[in-house]
C-alpha atoms as a PDB file:
ATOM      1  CA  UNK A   1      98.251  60.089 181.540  1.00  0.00           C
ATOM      2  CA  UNK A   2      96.794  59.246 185.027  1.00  0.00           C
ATOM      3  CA  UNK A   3     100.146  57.907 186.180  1.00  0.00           C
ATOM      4  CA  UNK A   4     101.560  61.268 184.422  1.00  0.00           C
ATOM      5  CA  UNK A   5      99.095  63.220 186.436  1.00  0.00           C
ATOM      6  CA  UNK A   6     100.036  62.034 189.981  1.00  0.00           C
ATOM      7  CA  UNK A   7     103.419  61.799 189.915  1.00  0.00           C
ATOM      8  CA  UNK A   8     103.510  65.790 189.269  1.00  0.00           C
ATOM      9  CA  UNK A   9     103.539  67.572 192.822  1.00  0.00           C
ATOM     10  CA  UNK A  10     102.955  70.338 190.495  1.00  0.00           C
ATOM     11  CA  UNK A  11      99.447  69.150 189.479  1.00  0.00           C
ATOM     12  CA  UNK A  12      95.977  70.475 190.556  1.00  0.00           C
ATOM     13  CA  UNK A  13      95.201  66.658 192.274  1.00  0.00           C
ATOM     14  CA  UNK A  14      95.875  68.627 196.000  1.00  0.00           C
ATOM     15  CA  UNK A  15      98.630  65.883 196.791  1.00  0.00           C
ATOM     16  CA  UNK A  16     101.673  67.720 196.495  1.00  0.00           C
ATOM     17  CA  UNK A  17     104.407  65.154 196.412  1.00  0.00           C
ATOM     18  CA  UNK A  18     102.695  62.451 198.333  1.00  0.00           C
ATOM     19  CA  UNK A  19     102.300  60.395 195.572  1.00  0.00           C
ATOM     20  CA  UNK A  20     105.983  60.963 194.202  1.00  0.00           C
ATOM     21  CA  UNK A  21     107.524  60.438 197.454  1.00  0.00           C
ATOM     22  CA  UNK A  22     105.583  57.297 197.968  1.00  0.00           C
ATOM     23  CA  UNK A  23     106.554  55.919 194.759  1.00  0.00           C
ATOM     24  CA  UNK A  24     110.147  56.411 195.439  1.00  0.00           C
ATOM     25  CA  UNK A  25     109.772  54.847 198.653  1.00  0.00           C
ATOM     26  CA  UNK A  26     108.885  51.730 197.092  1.00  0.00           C
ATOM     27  CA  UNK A  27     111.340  51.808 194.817  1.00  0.00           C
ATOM     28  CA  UNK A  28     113.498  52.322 198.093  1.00  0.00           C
ATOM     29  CA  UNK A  29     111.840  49.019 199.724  1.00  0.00           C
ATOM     30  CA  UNK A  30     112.790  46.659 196.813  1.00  0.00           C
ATOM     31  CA  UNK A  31     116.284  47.816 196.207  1.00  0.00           C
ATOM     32  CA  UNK A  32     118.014  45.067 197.806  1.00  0.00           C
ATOM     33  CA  UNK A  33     121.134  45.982 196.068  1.00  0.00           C
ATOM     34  CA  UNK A  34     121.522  48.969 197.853  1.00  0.00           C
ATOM     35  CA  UNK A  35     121.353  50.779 194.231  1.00  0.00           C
ATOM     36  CA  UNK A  36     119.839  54.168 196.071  1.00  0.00           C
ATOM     37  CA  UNK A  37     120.490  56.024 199.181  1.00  0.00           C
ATOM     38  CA  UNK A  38     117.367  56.990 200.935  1.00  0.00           C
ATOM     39  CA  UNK A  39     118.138  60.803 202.766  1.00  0.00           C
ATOM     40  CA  UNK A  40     119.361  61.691 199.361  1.00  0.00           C
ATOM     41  CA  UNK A  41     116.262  60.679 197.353  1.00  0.00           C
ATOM     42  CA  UNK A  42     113.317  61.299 200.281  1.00  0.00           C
ATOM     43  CA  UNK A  43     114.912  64.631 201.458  1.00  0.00           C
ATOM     44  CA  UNK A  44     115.177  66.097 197.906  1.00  0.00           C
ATOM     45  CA  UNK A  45     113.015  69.015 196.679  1.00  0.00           C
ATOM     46  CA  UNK A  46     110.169  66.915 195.256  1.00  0.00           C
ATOM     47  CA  UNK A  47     108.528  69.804 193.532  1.00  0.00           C
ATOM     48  CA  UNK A  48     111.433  70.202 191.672  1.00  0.00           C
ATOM     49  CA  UNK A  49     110.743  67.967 189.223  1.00  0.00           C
ATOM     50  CA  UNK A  50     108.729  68.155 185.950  1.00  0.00           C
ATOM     51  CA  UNK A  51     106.889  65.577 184.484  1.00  0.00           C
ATOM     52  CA  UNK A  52     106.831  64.268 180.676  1.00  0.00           C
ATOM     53  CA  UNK A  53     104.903  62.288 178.536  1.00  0.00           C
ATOM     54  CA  UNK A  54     106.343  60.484 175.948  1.00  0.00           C
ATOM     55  CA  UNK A  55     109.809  62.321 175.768  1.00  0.00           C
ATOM     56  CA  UNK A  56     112.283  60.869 172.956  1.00  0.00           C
ATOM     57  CA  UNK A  57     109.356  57.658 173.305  1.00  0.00           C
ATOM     58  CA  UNK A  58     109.840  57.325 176.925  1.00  0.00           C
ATOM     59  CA  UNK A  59     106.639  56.927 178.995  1.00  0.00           C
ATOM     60  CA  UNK A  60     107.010  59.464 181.636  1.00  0.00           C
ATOM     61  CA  UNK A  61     109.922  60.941 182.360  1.00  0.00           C
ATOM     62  CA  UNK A  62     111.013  63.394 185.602  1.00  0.00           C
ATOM     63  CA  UNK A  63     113.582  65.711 185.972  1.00  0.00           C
ATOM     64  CA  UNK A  64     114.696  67.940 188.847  1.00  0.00           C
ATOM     65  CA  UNK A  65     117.194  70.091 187.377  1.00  0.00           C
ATOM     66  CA  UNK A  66     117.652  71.597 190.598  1.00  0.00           C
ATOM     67  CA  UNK A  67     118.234  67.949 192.442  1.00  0.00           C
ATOM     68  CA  UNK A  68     119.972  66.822 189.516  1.00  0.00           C
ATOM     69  CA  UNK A  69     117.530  64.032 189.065  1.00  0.00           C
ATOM     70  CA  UNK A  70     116.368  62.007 186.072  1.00  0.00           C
ATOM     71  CA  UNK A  71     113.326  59.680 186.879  1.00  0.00           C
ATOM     72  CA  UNK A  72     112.354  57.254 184.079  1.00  0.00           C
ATOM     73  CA  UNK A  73     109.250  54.963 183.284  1.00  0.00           C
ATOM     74  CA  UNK A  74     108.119  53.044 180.934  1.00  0.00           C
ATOM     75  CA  UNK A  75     104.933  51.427 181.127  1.00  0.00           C
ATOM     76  CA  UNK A  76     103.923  47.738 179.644  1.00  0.00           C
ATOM     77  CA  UNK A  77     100.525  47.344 179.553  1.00  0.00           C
ATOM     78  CA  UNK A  78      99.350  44.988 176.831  1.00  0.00           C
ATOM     79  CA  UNK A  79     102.653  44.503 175.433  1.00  0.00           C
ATOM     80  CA  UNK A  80     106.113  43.610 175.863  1.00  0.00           C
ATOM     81  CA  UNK A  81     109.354  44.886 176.102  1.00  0.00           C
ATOM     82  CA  UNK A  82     110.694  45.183 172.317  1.00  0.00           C
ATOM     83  CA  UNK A  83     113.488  46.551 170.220  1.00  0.00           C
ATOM     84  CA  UNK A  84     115.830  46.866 173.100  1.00  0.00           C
ATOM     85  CA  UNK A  85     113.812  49.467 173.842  1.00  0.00           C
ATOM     86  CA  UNK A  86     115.167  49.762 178.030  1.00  0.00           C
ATOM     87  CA  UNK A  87     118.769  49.634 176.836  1.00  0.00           C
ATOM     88  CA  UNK A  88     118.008  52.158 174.092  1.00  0.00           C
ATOM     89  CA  UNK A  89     116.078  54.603 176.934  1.00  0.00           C
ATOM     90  CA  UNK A  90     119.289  54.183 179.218  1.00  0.00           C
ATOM     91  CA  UNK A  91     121.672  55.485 176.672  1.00  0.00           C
ATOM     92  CA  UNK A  92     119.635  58.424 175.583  1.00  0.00           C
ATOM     93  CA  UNK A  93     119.525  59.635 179.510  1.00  0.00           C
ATOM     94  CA  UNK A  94     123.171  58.621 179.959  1.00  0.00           C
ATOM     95  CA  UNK A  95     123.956  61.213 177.258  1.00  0.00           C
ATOM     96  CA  UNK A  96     121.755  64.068 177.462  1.00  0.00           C
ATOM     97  CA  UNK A  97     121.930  63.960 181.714  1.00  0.00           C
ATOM     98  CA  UNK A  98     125.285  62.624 182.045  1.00  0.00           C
ATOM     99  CA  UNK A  99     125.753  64.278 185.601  1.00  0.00           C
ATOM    100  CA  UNK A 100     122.020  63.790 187.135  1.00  0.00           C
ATOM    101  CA  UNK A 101     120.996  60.380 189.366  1.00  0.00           C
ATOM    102  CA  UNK A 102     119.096  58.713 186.615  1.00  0.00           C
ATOM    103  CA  UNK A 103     116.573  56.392 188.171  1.00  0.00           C
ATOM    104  CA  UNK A 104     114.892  53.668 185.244  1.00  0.00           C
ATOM    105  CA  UNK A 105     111.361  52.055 186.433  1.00  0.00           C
ATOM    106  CA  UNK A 106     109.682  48.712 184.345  1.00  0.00           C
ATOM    107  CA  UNK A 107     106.004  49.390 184.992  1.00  0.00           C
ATOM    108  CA  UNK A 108     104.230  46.218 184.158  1.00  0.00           C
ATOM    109  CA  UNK A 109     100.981  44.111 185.343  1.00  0.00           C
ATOM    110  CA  UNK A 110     102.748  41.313 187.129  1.00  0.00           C
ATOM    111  CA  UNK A 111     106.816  42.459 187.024  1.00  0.00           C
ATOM    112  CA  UNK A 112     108.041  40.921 183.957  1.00  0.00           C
ATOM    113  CA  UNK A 113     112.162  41.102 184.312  1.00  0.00           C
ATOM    114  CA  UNK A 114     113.687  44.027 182.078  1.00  0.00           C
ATOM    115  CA  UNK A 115     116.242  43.196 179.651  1.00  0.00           C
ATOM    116  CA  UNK A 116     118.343  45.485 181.488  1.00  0.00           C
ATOM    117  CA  UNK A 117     117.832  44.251 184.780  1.00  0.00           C
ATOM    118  CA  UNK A 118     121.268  45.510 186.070  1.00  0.00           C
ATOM    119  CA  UNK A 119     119.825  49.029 185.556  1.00  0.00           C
ATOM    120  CA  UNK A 120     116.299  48.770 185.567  1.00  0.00           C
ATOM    121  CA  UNK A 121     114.108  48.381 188.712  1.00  0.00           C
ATOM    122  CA  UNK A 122     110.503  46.913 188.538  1.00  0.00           C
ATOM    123  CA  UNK A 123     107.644  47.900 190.011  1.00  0.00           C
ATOM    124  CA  UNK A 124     103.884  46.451 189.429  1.00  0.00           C
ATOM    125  CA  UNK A 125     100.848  47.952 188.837  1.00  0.00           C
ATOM    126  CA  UNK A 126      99.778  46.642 192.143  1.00  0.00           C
ATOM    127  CA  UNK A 127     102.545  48.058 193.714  1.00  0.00           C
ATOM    128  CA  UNK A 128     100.637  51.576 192.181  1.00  0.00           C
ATOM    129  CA  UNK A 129      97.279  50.224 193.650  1.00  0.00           C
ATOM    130  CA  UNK A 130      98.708  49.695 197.305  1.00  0.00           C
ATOM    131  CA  UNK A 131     100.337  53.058 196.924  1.00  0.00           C
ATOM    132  CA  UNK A 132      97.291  54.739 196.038  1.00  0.00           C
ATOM    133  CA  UNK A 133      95.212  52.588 198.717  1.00  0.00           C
ATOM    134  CA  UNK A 134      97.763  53.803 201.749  1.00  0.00           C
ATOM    135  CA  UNK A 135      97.527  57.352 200.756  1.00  0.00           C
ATOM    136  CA  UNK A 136      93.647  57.349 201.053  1.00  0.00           C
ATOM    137  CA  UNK A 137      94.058  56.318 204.477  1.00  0.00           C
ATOM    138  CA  UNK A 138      96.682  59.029 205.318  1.00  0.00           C
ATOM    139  CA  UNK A 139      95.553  61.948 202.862  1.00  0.00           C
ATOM    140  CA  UNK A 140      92.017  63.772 202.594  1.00  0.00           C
ATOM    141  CA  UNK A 141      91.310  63.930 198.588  1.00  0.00           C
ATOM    142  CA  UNK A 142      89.183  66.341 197.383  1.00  0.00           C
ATOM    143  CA  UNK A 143      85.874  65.100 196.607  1.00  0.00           C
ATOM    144  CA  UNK A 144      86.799  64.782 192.489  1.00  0.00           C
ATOM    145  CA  UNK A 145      90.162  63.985 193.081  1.00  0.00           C
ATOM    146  CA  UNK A 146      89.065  60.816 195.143  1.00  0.00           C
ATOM    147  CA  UNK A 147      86.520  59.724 192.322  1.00  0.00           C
ATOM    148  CA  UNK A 148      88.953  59.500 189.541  1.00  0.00           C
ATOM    149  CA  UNK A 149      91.309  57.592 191.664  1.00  0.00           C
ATOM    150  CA  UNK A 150      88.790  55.221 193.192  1.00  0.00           C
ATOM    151  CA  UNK A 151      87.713  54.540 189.496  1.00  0.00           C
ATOM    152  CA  UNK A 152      91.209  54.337 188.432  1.00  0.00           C
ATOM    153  CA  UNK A 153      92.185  51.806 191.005  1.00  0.00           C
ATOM    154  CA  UNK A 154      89.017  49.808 189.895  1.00  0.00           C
ATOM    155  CA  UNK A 155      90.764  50.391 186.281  1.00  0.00           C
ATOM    156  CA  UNK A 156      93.412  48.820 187.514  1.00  0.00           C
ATOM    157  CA  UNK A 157      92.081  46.024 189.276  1.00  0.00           C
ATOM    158  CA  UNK A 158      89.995  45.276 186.489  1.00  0.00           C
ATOM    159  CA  UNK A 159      91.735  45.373 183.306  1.00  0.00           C
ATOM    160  CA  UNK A 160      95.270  45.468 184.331  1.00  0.00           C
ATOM    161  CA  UNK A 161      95.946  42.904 186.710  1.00  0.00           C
ATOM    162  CA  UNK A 162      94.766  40.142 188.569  1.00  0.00           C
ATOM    163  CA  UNK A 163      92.238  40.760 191.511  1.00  0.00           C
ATOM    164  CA  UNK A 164      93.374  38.325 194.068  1.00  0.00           C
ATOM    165  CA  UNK A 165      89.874  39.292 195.593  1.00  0.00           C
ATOM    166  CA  UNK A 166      87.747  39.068 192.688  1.00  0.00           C
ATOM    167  CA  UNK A 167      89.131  35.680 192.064  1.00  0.00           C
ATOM    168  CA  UNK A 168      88.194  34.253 195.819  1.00  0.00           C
ATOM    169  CA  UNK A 169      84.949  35.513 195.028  1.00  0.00           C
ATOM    170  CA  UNK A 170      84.613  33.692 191.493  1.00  0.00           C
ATOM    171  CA  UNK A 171      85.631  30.857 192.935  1.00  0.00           C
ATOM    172  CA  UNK A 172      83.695  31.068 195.729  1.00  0.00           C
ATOM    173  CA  UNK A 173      80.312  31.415 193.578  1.00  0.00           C
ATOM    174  CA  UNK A 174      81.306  28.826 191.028  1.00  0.00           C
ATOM    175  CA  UNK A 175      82.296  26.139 194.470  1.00  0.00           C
ATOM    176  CA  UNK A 176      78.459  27.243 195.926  1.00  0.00           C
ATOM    177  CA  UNK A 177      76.582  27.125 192.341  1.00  0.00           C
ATOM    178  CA  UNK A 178      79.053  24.268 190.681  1.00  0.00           C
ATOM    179  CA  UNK A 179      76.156  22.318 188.726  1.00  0.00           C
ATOM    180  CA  UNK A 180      74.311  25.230 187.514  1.00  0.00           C
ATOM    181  CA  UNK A 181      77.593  26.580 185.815  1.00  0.00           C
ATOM    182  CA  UNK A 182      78.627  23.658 184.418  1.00  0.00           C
ATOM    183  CA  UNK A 183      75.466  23.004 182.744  1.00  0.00           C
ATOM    184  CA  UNK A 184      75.090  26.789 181.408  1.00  0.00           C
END
């Protein structure tokens, strides 16, 4: 729902498309199949698009009718791929948007392959963390705005994946405190 929330440049989070538009342009960074073509995607109307939840089972789901744009996600946390679900998702927006750009995300902790790797790109719930990190340089939140994503990041960081820096610091305190530890 918090994903849901700040990809919509329609929301009341006071960051427009920033958040869209950055997303996209990581998408845009790890295409190294040359799969989309930047001025088209970057110079669309990015409050064009509408944002679903868990349309026909699909995590989030964006369309621009006016851009002609379907923008798909699904989201792995906790659990994997199953029941050809990706290749099942692709066919459903093949049919019922037959003549938009249909974009497919895998949204997982660490970037576990899709199935349908020809048509699905990967991003990583870091990738949403960096994202979110550069924009808080760049953009001035609103004061409640800037609290739920600090404690979402956190989320993140916490439950979701693996904190490179919390790690260092584990193993920092277990290297200092070694004999104590071992003998608790």
């Amino acid at each position: 729902n918090m994903l849901a929330w700040l990809l919509d440049p329609n929301e009341n989070h006071g960051l427009g498309d920033a958040f869209l538009k950055c997303v996209f342009q990581r998408l845009i960074e790890k295409d190294d199949i040359g799969r989309y073509d930047i001025f088209n995607i970057l110079l669309c109307d990015m409050d064009s698009f509408s944002v679903y939840r868990e349309w026909k089972n699909i995590d989030i789901l964006l369309i621009s009718q006016e851009e002609k744009i379907v923008f798909a996600i699904e989201n792995k946390v906790g659990s994997h791929e199953h029941s050809n679900q990706l290749n099942r998702y692709r066919k459903i927006l093949e049919s019922e948007y037959s003549d938009y750009n249909r974009i497919y995300v895998f949204l997982t902790p660490d970037g576990e392959s899709p199935s349908d790797v020809e048509n699905w790109d990967v991003l990583t719930y870091m990738d949403i963390v960096e994202i979110l990190e550069n924009l808080k340089k760049r953009v001035k939140f609103q004061s409640d705005v800037s609290v739920m994503i600090d404690n979402y990041i956190e989320i993140i960081r916490r439950d979701i994946v693996e904190d490179q820096q919390l790690i260092e610091i584990c193993n920092r305190i277990y290297n200092k405190h070694r004999k104590a530890l071992d003998l608790i």
